[in-house]
Protein backbone atom coordinates (compact mmCIF):
# COMPACT_ATOMS: atom_id res chain seq x y z
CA UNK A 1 52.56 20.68 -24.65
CA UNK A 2 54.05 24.23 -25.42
CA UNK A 3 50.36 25.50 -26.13
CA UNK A 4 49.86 25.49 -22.37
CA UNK A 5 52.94 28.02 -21.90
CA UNK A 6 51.31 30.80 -24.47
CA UNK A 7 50.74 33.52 -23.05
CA UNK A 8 50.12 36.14 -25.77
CA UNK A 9 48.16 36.81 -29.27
CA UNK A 10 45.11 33.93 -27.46
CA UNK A 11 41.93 34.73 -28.93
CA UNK A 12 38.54 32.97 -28.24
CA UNK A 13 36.18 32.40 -31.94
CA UNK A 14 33.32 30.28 -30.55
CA UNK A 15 32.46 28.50 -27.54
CA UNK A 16 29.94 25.81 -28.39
CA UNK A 17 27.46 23.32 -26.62
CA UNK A 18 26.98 20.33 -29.18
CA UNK A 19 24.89 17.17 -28.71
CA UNK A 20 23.77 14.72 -30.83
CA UNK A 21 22.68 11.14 -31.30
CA UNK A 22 25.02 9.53 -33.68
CA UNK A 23 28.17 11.16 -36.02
CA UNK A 24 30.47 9.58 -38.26
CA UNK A 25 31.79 12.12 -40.22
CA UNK A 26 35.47 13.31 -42.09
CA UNK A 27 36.61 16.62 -40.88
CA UNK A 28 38.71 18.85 -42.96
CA UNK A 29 41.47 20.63 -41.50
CA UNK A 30 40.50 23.97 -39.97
CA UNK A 31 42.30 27.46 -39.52
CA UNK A 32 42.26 26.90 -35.74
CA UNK A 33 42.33 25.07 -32.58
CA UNK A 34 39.67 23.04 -30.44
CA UNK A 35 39.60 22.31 -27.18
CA UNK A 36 36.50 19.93 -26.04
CA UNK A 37 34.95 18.45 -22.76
CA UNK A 38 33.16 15.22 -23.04
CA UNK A 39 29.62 15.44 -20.68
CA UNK A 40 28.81 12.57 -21.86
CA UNK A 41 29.54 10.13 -24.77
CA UNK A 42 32.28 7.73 -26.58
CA UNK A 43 33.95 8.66 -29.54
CA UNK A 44 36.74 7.54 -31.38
CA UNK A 45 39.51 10.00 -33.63
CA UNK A 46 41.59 9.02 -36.81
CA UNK A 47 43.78 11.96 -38.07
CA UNK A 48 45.32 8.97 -40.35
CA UNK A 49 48.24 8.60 -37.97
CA UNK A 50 46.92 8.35 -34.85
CA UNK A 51 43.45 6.87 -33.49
CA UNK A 52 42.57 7.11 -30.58
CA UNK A 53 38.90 7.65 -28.19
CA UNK A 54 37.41 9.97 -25.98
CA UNK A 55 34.57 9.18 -22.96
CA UNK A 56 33.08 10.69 -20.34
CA UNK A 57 35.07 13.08 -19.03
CA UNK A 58 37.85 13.37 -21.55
CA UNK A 59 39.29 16.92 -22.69
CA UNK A 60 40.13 16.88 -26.41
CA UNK A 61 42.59 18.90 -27.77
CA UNK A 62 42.85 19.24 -31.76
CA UNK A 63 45.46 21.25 -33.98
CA UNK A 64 44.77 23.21 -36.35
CA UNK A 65 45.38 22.09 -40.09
CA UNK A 66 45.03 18.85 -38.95
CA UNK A 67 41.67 16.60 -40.68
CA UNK A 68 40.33 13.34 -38.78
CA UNK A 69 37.68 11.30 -38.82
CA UNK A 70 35.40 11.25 -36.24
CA UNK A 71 32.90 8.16 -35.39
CA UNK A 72 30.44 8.67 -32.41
CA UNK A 73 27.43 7.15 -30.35
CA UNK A 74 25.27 9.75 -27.97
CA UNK A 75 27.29 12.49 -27.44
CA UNK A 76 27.00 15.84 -24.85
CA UNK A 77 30.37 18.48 -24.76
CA UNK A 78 31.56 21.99 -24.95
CA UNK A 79 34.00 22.63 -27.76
CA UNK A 80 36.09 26.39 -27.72
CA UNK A 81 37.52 27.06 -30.97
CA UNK A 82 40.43 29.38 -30.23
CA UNK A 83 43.51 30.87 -32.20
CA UNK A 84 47.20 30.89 -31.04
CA UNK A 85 50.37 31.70 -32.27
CA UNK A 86 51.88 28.15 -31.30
CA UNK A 87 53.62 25.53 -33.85
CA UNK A 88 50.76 23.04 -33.31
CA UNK A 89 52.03 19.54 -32.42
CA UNK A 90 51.70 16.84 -35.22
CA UNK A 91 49.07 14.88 -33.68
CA UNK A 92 45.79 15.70 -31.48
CA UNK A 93 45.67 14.79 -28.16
CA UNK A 94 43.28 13.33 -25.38
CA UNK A 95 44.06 13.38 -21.82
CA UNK A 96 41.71 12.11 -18.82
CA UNK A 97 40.67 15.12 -16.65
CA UNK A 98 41.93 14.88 -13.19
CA UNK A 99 39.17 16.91 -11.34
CA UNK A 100 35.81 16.11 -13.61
CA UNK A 101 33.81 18.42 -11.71
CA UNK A 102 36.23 21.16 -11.89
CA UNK A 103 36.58 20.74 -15.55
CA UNK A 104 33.42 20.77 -16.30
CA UNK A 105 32.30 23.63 -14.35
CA UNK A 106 35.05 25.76 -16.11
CA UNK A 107 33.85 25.02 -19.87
CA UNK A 108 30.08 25.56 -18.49
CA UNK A 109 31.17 28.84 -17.79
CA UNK A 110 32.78 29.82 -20.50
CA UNK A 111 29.67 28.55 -22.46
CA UNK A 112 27.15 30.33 -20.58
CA UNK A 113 29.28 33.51 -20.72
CA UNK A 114 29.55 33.11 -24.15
CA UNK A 115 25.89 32.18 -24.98
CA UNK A 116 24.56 35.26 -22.63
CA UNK A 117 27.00 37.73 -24.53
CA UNK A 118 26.61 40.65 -21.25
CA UNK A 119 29.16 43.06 -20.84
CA UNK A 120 32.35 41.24 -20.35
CA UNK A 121 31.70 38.19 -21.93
CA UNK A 122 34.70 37.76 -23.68
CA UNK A 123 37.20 38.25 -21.05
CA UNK A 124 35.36 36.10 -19.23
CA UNK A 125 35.34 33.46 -21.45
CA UNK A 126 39.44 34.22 -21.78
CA UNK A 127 39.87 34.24 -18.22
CA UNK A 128 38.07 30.97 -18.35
CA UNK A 129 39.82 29.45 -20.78
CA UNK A 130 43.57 30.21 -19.35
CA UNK A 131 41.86 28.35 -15.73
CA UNK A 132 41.80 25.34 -17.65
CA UNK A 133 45.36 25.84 -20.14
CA UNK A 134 46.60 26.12 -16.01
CA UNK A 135 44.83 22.57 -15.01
CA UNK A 136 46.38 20.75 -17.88
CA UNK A 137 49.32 21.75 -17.28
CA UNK A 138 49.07 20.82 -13.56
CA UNK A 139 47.38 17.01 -15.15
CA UNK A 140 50.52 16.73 -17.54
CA UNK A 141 53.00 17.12 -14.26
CA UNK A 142 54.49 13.95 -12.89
CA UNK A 143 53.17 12.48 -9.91
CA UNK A 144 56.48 13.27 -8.08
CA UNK A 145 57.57 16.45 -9.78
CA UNK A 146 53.27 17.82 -8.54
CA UNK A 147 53.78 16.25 -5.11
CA UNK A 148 57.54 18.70 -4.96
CA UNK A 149 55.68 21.44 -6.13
CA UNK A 150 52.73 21.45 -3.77
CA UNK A 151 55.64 20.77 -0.57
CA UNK A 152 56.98 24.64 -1.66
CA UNK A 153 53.81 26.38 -2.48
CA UNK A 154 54.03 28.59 0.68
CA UNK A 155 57.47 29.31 -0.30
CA UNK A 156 56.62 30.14 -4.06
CA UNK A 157 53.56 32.06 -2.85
CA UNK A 158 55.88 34.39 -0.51
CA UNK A 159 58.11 35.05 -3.56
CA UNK A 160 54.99 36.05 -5.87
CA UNK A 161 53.89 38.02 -3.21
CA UNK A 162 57.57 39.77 -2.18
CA UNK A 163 59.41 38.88 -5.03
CA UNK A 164 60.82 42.96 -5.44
CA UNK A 165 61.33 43.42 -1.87
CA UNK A 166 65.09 43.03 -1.77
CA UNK A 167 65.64 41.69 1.64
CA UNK A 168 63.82 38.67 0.63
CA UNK A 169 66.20 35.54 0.81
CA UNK A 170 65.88 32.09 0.43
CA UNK A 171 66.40 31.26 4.31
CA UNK A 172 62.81 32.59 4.44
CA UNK A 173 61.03 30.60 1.65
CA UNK A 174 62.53 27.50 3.24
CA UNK A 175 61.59 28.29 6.98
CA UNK A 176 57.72 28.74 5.74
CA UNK A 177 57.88 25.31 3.86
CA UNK A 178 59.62 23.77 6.47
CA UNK A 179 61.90 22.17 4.75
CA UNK A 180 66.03 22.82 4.57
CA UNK A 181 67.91 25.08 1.81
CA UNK A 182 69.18 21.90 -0.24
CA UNK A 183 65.38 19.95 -0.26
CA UNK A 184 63.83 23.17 -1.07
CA UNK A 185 66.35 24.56 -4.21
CA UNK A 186 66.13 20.80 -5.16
CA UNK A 187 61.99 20.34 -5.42
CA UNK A 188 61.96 24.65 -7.21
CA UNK A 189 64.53 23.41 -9.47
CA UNK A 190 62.19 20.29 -10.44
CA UNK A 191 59.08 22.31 -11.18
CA UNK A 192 60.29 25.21 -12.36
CA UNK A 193 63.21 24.70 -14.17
CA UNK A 194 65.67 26.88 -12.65
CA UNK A 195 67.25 28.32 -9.54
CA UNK A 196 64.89 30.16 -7.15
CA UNK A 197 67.61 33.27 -7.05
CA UNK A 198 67.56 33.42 -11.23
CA UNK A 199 63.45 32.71 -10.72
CA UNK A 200 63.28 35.93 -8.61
CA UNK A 201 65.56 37.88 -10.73
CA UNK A 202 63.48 37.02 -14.01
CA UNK A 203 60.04 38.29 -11.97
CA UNK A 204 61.86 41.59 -11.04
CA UNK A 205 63.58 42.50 -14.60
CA UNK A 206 59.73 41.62 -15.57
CA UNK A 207 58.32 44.06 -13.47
CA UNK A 208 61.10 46.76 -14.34
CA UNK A 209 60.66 46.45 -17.90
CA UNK A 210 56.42 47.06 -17.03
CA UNK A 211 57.35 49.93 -14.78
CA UNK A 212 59.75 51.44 -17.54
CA UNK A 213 56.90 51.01 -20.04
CA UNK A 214 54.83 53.72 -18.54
CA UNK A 215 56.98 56.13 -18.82
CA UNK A 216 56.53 57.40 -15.33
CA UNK A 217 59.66 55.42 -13.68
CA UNK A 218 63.35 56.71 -14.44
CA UNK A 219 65.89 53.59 -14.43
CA UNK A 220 66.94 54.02 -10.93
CA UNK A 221 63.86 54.31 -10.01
CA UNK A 222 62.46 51.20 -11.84
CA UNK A 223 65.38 49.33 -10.52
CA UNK A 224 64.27 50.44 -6.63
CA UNK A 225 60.75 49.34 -6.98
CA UNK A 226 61.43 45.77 -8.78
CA UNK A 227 64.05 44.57 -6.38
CA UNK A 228 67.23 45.96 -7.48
CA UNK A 229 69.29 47.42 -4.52
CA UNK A 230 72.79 48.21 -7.09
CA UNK A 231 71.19 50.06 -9.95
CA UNK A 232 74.67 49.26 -12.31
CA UNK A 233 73.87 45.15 -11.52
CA UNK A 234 70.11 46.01 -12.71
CA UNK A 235 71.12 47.78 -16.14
CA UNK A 236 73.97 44.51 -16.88
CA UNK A 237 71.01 42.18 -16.07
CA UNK A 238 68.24 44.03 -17.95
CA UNK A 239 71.01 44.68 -20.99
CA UNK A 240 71.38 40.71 -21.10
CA UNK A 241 67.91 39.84 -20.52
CA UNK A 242 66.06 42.52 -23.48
CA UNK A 243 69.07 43.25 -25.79
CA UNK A 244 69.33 46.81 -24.98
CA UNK A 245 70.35 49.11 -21.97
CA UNK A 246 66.84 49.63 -19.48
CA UNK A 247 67.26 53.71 -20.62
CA UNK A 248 66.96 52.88 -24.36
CA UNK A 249 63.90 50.46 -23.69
CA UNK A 250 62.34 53.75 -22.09
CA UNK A 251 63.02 55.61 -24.88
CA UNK A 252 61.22 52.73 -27.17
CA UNK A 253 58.45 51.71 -25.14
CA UNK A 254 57.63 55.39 -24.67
C-alpha cells in the first residue's frame, strides 16, 4: 500500500497497550490512522463494505475517516495511532505477520518507549514504527520478486555503501552476487522498479541536492562528492530531476 512508501510529515499521537474481556462496539471515523498487533485474541471488522477478522498475530491497519464495527472475545494488542499525509485506501486492511516474534518485539518497544516517556522517546517510538512500515512492505513482496531481491542484496548493499564513488560499475555489483550482468539487471529491475544505472543516479542527485542544501558545497563541488565526474551532465540531470538549475536550488535552499 502507498502508506508504506511515506517518508515525510509521519507523526506518532499515541501508542497504546489495550486488553479486555469482551467488545462489540461501532466506531466512528477518526482524524487518523491505526496500526495494531494482535498478542492475543479474535476479532472480527465491518467498515460496511468489507468484513473481515483478526487473530493471534495479525497486524491491523485502519484508515482514517473510515467507521467499523468491531465484535471481540479476550483480546491483548498494541495499537499506534499515527498521522500521514497519504490518500488512505478505501478499505482497512489485515495481513498475517511473517516473523511473529519480530513483530511483536517492535510494537513492545515502541510501547514501552512510549509509556516510560525518557529522553528520546519519541524518536524512538518513530524509529520504531518505520522498522515495521519496512517489514510490511517486505510481507506484501511476492514470494519470487523477495527471493530476487535477497539473491542481489550484496550487490544493492555495495551501491548504498559506494553509490557516489564514480568508478563504481555494474561489473562489480554482479561479481559480489555472483550472478551475470543480464540475471542481475533482471532481479534489480523486479524489486526496484528501475535500472540499477538510473537507481544510482537518483541516490547521487539525492545526495547533491542535501550537500547543496547546506550551503557549504558550490555546484562543482556537490557534483564531485555525489558521483558526478562531468559537472555539465550533473546540472542537465539535476535541472530534469528538481525543475531548476543545481545553482538556483542553492540560492533557494540557502
Amino acid at each position: 500500500m502507498d502508506l508504506l512508501r511515506t517518508r515525510d510529515s509521519v507523526r506518532i499521537l499515541a501508542v497504546l497497550e489495550l486488553d479486555w474481556r469482551h467488545n462489540d462496539t461501532t466506531v466512528a471515523p477518526r482524524p487518523f490512522h491505526a496500526l495494531s498487533y494482535r498478542i492475543r485474541g479474535d476479532a472480527v471488522f465491518s467498515d460496511g463494505k468489507t468484513k473481515r477478522r483478526a487473530t493471534d498475530g495479525s497486524l491491523l491497519y485502519m484508515p482514517k475517516n473510515t467507521g467499523y464495527h468491531l465484535k471481540t472475545g479476550e483480546e491483548k494488542l498494541i495499537v499506534i495511532h499515527f498521522e500521514a499525509p497519504q490518500a488512505p485506501p478505501s478499505s482497512f486492511e489485515i495481513i498475517e505477520s511473517g516473523n511473529r516474534e519480530r513483530t511483536e518485539s517492535l510494537f513492545a518497544t515502541a510501547a514501552d518507549a512510549w509509556n516510560k516517556k525518557e529522553p528520546g522517546y519519541y524518536h524512538r517510538a518513530m524509529s520504531v514504527l518505520y522498522k515495521i512500515f519496512e517489514q510490511m512492505e517486505r510481507q506484501s513482496m511476492p514470494v519470487e520478486q523477495a527471493k530476487g531481491q535477497r539473491r542481489i542484496e550484496p550487490g544493492v548493499k555495495y551501491l548504498h555503501e559506494h553509490f557516489s564513488d564514480p568508478d563504481l560499475d555494474i561489473p562489480t555489483l554482479c561479481a559480489l552476487c555472483g550472478v551475470s550482468d543480464t540475471y542481475f539487471r533482471r532481479l534489480f529491475g523486479a524489486a526496484y522498479h528501475t535500472t540499477p544505472l538510473k537507481y544510482i543516479r537518483r541516490l547521487r542527485l539525492e545526495y547533491a541536492a542535501e550537500l547543496l542544501q547546506t550551503g557549504l558545497y558550490g555546484v562543482e563541488s556537490a557534483a564531485g562528492k555525489s558521483g558526478f565526474a562531468d559537472p555539465k551532465y550533473f546540472s542537465a540531470a539535476f535541472k530534469a530531476k528538481y525543475g531548476v538549475a543545481p545553482s538556483s536550488f542553492k540560492g533557494l535552499s540557502g
